[in-house]
Protein backbone atom coordinates (compact mmCIF):
# COMPACT_ATOMS: atom_id res chain seq x y z
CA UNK A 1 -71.17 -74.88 -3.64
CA UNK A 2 -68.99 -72.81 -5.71
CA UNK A 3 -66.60 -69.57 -3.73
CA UNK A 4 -69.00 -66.96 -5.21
CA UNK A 5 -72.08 -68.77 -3.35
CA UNK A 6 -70.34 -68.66 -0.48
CA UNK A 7 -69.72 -64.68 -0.65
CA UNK A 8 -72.10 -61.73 0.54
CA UNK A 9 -72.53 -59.15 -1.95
CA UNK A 10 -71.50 -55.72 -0.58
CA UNK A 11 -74.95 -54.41 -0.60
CA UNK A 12 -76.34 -57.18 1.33
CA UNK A 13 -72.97 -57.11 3.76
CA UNK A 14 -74.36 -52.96 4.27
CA UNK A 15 -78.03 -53.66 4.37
CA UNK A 16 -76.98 -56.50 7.24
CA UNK A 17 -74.84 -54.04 9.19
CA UNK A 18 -77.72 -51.06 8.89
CA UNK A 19 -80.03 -53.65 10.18
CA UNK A 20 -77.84 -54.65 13.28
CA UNK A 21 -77.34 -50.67 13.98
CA UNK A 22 -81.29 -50.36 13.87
CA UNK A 23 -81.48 -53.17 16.68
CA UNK A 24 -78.89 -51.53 18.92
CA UNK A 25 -80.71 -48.20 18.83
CA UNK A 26 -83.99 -49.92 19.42
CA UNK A 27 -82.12 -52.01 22.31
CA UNK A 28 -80.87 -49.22 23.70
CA UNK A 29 -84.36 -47.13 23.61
CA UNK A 30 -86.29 -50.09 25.20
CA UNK A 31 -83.49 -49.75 27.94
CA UNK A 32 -83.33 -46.20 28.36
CA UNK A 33 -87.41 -46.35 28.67
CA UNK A 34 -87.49 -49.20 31.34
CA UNK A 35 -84.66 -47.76 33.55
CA UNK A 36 -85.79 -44.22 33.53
CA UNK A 37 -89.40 -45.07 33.91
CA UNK A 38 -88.77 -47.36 36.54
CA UNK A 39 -86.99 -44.61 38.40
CA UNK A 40 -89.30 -41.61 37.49
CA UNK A 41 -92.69 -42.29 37.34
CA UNK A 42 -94.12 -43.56 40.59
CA UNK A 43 -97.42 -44.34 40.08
CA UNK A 44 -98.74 -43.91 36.18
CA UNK A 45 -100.91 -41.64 35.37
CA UNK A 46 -103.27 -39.82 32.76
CA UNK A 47 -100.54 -37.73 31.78
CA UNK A 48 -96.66 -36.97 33.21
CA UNK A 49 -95.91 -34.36 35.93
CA UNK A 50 -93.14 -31.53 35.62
CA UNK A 51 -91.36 -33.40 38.10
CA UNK A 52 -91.73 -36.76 36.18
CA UNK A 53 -90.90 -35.26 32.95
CA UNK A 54 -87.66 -33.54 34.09
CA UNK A 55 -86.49 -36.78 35.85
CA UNK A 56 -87.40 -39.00 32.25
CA UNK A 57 -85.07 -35.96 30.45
CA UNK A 58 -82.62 -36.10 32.88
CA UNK A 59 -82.02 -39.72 33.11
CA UNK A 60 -82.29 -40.10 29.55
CA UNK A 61 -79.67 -38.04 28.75
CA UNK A 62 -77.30 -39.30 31.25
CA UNK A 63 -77.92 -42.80 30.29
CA UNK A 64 -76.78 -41.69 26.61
CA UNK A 65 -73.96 -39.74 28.14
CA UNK A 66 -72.59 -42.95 29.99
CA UNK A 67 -73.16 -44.81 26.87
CA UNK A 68 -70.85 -43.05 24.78
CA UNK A 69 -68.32 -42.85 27.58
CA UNK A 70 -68.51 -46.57 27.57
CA UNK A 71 -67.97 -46.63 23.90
CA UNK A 72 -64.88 -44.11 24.01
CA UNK A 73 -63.63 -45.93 26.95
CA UNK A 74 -63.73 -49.90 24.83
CA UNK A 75 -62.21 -47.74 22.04
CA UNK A 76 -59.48 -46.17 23.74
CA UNK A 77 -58.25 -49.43 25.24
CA UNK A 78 -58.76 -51.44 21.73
CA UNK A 79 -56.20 -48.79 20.09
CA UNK A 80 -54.32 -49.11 23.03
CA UNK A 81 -53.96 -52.95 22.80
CA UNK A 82 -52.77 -52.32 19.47
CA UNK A 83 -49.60 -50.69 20.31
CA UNK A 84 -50.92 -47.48 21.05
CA UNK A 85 -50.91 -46.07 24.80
CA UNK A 86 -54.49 -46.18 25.79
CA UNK A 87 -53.66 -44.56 28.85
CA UNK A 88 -55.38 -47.14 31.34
């Protein structure tokens, strides 16, 4: 096996990485739906209530909003442990 057979191609090392970002968002989606539904809809129906719809919306969006405040969180203490003040 020669070096260049052991190398990714750039566009293979991109299509790879949009492929892994497509999984996370469809990870995250099949969690969002199972913990909101879990908590919102009580008995399943023909169709939501306003009261059901509201709570989905509601816990959706602060499920995203915890998400990224995760993600900030990991980042700020990753610059931090390299040399910059994270703060924590």
């Amino acid at each position: 096996m020669s070096a260049a057979e052991g190398q990714i191609s750039p566009e293979l090392a991109q299509f790879i990485q949009q492929e892994q970002g497509k999984a996370q968002i469809q990870q995250m989606v099949a969690s969002v739906t199972a913990v909101c539904f879990d908590k919102c809809i009580s008995a399943p129906g023909r169709s939501l209530s306003g009261r059901e719809e509201s709570c989905l919306s509601d816990c959706a969006k602060r499920f995203i909003e915890t998400t990224q405040l995760i993600v900030q969180r990991f980042q700020s203490k990753a610059a931090g442990a390299g040399g910059v003040a994270g703060g924590f």
